[in-house]
PDB file of N, CA and C in Angstrom:
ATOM      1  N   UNK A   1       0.822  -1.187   0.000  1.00  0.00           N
ATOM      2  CA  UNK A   1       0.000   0.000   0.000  1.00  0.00           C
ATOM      3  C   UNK A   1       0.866   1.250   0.000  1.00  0.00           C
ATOM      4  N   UNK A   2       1.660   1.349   0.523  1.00  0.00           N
ATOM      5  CA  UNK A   2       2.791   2.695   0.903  1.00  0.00           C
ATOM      6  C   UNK A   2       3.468   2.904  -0.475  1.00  0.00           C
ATOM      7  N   UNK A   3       3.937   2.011  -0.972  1.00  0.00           N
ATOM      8  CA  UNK A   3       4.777   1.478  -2.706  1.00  0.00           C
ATOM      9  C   UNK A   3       3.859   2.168  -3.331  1.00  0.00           C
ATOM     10  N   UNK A   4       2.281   2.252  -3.169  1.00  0.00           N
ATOM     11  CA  UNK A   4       1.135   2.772  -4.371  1.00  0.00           C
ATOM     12  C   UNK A   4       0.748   3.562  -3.980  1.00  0.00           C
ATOM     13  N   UNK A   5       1.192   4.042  -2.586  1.00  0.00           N
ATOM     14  CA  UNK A   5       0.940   5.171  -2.247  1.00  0.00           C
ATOM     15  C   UNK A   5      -0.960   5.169  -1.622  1.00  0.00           C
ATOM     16  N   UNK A   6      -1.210   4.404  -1.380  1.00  0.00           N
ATOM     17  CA  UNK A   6      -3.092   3.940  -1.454  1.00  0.00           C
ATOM     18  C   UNK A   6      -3.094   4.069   0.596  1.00  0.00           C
ATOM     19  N   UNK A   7      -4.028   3.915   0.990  1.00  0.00           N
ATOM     20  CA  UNK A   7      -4.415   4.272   2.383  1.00  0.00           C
ATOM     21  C   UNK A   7      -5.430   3.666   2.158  1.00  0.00           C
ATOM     22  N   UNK A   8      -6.022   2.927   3.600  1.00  0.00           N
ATOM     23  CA  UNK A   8      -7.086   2.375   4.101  1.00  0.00           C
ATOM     24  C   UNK A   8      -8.481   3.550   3.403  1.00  0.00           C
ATOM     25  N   UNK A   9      -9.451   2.422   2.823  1.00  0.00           N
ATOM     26  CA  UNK A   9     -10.864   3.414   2.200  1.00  0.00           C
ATOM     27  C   UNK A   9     -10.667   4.365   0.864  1.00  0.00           C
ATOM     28  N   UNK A  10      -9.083   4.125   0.557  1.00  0.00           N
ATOM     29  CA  UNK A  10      -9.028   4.268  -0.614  1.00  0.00           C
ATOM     30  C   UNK A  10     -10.009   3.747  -1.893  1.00  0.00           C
ATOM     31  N   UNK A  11     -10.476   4.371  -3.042  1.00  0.00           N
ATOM     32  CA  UNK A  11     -11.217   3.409  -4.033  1.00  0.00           C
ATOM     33  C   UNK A  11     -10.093   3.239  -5.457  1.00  0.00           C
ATOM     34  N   UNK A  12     -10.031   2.287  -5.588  1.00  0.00           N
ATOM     35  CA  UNK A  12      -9.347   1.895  -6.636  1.00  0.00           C
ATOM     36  C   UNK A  12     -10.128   1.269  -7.785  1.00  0.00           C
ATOM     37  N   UNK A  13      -8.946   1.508  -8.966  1.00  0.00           N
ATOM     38  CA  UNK A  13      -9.215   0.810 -10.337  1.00  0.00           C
ATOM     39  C   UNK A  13      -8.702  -0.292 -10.438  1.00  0.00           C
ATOM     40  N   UNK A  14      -9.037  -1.598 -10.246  1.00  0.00           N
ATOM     41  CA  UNK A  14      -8.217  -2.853 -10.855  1.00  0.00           C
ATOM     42  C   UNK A  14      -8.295  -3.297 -12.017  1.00  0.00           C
ATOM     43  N   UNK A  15      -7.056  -3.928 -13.016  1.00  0.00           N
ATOM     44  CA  UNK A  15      -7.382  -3.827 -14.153  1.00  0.00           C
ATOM     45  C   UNK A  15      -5.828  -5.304 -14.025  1.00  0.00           C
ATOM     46  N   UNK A  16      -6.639  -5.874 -15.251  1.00  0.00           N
ATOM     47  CA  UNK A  16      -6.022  -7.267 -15.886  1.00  0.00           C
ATOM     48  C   UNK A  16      -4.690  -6.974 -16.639  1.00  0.00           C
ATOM     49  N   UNK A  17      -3.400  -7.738 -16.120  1.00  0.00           N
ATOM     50  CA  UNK A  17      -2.037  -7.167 -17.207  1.00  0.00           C
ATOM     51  C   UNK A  17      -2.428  -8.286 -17.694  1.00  0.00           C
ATOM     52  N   UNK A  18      -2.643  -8.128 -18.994  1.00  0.00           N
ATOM     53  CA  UNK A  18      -2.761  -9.359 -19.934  1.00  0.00           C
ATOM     54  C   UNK A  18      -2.451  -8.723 -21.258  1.00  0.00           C
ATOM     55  N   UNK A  19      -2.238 -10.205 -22.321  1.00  0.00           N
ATOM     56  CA  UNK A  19      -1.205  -9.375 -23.720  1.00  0.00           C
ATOM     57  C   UNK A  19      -2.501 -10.086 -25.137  1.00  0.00           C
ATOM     58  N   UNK A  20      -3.557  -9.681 -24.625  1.00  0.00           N
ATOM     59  CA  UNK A  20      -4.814  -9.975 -25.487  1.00  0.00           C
ATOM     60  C   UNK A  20      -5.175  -8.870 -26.348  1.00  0.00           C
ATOM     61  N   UNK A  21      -4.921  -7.696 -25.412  1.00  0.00           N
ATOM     62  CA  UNK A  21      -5.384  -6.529 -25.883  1.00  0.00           C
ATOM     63  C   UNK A  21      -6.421  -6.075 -25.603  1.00  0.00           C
ATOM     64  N   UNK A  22      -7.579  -6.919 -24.934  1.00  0.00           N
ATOM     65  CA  UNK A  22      -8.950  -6.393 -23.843  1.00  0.00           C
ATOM     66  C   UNK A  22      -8.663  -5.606 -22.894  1.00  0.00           C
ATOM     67  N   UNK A  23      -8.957  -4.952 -22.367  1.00  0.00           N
ATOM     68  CA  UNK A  23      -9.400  -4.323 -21.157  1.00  0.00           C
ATOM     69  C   UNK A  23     -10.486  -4.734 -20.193  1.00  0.00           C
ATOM     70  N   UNK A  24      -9.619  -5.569 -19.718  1.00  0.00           N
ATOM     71  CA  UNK A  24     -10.583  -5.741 -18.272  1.00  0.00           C
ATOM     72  C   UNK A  24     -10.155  -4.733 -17.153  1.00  0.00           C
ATOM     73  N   UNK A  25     -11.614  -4.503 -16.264  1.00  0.00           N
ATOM     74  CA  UNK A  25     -11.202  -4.038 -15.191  1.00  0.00           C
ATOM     75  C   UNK A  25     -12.140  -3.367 -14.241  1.00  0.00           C
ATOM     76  N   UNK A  26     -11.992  -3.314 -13.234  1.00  0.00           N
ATOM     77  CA  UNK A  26     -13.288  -2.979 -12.503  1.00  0.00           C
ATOM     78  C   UNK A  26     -13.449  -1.794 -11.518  1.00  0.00           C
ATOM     79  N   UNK A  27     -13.835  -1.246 -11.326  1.00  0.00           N
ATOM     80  CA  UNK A  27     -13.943  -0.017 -10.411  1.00  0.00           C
ATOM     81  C   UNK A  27     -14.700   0.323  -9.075  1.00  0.00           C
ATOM     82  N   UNK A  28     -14.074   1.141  -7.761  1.00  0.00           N
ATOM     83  CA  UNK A  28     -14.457   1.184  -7.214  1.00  0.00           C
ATOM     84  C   UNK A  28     -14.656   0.305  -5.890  1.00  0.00           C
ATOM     85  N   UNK A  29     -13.557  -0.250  -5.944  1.00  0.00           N
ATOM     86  CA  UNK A  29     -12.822  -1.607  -4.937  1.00  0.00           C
ATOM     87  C   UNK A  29     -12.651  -0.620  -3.938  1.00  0.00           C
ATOM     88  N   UNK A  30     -12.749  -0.822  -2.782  1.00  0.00           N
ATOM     89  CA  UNK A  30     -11.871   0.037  -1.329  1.00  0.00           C
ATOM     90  C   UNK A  30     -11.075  -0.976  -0.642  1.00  0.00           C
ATOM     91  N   UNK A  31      -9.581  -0.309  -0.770  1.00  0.00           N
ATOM     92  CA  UNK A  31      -8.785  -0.368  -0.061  1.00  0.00           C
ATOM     93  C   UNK A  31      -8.798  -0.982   1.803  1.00  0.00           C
ATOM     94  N   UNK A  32      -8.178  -2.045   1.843  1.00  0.00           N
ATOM     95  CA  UNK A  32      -8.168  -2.486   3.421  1.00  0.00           C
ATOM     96  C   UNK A  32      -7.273  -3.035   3.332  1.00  0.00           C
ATOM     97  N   UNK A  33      -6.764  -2.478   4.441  1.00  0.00           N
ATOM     98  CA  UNK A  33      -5.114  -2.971   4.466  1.00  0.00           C
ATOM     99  C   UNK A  33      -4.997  -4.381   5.537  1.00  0.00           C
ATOM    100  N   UNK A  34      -4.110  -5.394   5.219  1.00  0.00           N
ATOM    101  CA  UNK A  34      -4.282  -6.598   5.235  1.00  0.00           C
ATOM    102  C   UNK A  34      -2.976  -7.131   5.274  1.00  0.00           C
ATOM    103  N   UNK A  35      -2.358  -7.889   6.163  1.00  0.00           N
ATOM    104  CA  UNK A  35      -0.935  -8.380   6.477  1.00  0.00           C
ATOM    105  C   UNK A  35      -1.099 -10.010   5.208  1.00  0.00           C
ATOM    106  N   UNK A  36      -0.432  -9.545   3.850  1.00  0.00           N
ATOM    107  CA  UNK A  36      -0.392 -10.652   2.905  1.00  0.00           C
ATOM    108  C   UNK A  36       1.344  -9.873   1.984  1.00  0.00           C
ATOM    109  N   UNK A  37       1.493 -11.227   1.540  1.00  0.00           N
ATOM    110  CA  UNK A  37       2.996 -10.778   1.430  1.00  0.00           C
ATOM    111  C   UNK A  37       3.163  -9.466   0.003  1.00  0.00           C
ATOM    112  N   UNK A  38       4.272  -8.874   0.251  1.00  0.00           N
ATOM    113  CA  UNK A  38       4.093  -7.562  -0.819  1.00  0.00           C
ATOM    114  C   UNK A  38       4.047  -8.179  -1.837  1.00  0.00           C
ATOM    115  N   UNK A  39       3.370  -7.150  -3.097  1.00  0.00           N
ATOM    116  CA  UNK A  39       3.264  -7.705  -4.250  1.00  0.00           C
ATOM    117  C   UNK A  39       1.954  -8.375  -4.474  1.00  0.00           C
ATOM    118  N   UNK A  40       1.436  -9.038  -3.583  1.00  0.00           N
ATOM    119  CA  UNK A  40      -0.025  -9.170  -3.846  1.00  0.00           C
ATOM    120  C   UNK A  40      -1.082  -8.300  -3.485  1.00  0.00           C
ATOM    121  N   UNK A  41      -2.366  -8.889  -3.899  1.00  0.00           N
ATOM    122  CA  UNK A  41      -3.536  -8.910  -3.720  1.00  0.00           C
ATOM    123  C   UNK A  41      -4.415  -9.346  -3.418  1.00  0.00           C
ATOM    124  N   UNK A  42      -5.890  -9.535  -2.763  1.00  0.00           N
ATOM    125  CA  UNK A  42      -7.122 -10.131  -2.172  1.00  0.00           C
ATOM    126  C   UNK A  42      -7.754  -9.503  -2.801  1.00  0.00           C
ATOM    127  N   UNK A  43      -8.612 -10.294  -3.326  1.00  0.00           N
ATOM    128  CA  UNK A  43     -10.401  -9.695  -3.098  1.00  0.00           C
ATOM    129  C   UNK A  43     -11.471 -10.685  -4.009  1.00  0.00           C
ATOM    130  N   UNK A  44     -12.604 -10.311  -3.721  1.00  0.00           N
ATOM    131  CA  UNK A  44     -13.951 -11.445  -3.626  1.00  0.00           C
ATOM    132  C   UNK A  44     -13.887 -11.671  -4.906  1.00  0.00           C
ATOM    133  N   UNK A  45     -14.279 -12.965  -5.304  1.00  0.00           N
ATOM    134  CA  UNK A  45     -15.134 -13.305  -6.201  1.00  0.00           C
ATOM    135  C   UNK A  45     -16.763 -13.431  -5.845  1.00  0.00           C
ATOM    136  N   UNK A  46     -17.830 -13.128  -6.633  1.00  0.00           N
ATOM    137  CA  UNK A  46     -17.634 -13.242  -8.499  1.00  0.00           C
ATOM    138  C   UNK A  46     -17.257 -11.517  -8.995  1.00  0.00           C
ATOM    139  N   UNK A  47     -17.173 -10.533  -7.384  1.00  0.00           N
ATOM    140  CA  UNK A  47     -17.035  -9.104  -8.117  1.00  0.00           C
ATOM    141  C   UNK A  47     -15.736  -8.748  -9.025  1.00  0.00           C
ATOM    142  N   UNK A  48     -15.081 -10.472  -8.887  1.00  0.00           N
ATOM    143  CA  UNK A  48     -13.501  -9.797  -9.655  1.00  0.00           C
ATOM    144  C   UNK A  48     -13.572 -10.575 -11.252  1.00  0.00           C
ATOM    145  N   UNK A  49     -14.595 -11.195 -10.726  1.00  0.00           N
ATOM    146  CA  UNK A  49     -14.368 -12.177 -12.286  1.00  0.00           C
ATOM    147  C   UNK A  49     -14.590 -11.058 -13.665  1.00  0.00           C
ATOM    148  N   UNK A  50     -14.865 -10.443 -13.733  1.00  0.00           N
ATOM    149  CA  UNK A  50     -14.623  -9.645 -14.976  1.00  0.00           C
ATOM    150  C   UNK A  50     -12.612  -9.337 -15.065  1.00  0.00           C
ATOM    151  N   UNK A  51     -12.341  -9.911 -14.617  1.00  0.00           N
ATOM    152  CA  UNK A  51     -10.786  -9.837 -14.581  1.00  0.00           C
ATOM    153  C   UNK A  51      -9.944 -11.081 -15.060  1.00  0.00           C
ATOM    154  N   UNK A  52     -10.603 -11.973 -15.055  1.00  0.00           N
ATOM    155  CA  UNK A  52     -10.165 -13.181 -15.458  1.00  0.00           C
ATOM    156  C   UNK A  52     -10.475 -13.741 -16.694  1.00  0.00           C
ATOM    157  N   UNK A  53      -9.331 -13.434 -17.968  1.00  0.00           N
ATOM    158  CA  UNK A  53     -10.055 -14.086 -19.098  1.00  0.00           C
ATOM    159  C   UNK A  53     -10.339 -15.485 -19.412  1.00  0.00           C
ATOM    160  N   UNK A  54     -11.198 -15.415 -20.333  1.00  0.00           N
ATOM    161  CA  UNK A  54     -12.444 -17.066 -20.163  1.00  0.00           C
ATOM    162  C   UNK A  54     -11.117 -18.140 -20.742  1.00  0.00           C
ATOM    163  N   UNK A  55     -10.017 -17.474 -21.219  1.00  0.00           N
ATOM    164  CA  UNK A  55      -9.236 -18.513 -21.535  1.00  0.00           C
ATOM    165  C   UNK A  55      -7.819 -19.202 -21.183  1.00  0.00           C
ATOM    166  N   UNK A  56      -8.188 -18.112 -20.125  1.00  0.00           N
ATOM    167  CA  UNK A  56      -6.740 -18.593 -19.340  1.00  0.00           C
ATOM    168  C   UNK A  56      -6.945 -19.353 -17.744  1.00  0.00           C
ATOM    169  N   UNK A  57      -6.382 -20.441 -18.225  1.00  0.00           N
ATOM    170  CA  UNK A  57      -6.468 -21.783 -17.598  1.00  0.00           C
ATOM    171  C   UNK A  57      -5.360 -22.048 -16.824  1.00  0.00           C
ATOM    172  N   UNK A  58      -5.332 -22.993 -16.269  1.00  0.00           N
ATOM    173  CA  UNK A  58      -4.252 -23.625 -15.130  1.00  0.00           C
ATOM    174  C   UNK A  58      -3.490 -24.592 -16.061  1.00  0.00           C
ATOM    175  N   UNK A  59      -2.238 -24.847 -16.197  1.00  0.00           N
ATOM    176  CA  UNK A  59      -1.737 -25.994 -16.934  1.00  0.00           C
ATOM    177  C   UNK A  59      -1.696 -26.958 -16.456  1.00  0.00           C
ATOM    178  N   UNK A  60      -1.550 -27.402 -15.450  1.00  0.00           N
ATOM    179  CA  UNK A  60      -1.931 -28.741 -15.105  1.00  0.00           C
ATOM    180  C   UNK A  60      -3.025 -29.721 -14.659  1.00  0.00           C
ATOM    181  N   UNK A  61      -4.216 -28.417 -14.913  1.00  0.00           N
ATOM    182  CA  UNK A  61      -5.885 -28.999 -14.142  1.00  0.00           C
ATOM    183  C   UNK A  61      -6.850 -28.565 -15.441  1.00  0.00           C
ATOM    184  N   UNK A  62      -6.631 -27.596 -16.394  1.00  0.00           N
ATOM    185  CA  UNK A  62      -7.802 -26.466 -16.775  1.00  0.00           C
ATOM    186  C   UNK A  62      -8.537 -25.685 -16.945  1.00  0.00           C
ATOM    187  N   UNK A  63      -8.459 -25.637 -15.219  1.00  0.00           N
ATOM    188  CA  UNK A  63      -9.372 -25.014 -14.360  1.00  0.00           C
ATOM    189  C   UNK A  63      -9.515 -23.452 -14.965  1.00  0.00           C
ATOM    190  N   UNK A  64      -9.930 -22.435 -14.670  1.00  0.00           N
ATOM    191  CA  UNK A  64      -9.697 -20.749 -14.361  1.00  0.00           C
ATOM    192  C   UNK A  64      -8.538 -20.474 -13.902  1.00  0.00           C
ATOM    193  N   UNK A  65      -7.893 -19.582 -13.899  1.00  0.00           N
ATOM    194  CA  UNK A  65      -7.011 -19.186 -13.092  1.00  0.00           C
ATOM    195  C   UNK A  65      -7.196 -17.829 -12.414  1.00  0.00           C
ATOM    196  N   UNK A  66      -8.160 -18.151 -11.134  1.00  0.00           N
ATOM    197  CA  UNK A  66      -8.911 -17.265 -10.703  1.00  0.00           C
ATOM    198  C   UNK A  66      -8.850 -16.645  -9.440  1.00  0.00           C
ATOM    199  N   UNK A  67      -7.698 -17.816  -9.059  1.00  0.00           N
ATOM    200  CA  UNK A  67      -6.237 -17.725  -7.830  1.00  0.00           C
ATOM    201  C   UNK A  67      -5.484 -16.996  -8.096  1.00  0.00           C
ATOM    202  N   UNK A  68      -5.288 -16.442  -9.440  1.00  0.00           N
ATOM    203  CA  UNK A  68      -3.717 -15.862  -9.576  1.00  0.00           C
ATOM    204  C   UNK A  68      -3.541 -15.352 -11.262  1.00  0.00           C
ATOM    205  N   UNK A  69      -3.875 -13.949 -10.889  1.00  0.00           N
ATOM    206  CA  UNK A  69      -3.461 -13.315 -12.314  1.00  0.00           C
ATOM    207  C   UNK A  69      -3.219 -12.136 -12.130  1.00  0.00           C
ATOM    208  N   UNK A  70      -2.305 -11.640 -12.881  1.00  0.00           N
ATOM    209  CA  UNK A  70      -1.534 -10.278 -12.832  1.00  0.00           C
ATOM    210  C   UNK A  70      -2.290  -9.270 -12.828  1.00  0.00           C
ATOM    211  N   UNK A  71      -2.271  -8.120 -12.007  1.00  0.00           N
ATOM    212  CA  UNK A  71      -3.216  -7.019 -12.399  1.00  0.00           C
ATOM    213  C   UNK A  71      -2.959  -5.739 -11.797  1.00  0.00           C
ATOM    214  N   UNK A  72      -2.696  -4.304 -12.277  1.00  0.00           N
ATOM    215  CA  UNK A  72      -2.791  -3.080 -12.234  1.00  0.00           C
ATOM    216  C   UNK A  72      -3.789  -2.498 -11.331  1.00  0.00           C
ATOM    217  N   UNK A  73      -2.972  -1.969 -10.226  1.00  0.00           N
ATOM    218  CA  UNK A  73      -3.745  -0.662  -9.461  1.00  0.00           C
ATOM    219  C   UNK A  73      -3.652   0.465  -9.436  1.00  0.00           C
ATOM    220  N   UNK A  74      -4.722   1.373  -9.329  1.00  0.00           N
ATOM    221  CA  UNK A  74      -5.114   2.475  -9.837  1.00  0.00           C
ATOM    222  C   UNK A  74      -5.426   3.256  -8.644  1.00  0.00           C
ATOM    223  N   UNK A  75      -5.134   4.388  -7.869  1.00  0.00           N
ATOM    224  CA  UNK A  75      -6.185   5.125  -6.952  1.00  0.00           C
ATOM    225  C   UNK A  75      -7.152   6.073  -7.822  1.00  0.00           C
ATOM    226  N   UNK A  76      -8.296   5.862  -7.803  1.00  0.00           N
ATOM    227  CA  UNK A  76      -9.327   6.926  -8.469  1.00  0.00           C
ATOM    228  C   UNK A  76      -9.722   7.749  -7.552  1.00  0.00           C
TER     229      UNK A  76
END
């Protein structure tokens, strides 16, 4: 949070690094600060699934990869 400069009740833009060329991304997330290691992120599904494209899968299951995908923060 300090690295992005963001504070508790902050609202943010999250948005998908992906090399598709879509724009995913969602708005209006608030900020809560949360002891998880730097570099990541939390937050709910299904409000994040517009972030996860329909085709990117797990390589060894298929599954979504809905655990773990790269993504851009924004303070709005």
């Amino acid at each position: 949070m300090a690295k992005q400069q963001l504070n508790n009740g902050d609202k943010v833009k999250i948005t998908t690094v992906s090399n598709d060329n879509i724009v995913r991304s969602i708005t209006d997330f608030k900020v809560v600060e949360y002891t998880i290691p730097a570099g990541c992120v939390a937050a709910y599904y299904p409000e994040t699934n517009p972030l996860v494209p329909l085709e990117s899968t797990a390589d060894d299951c298929g599954t979504p990869t809905y655990k773990s995908i790269a993504v851009s923060i924004e303070k709005i």
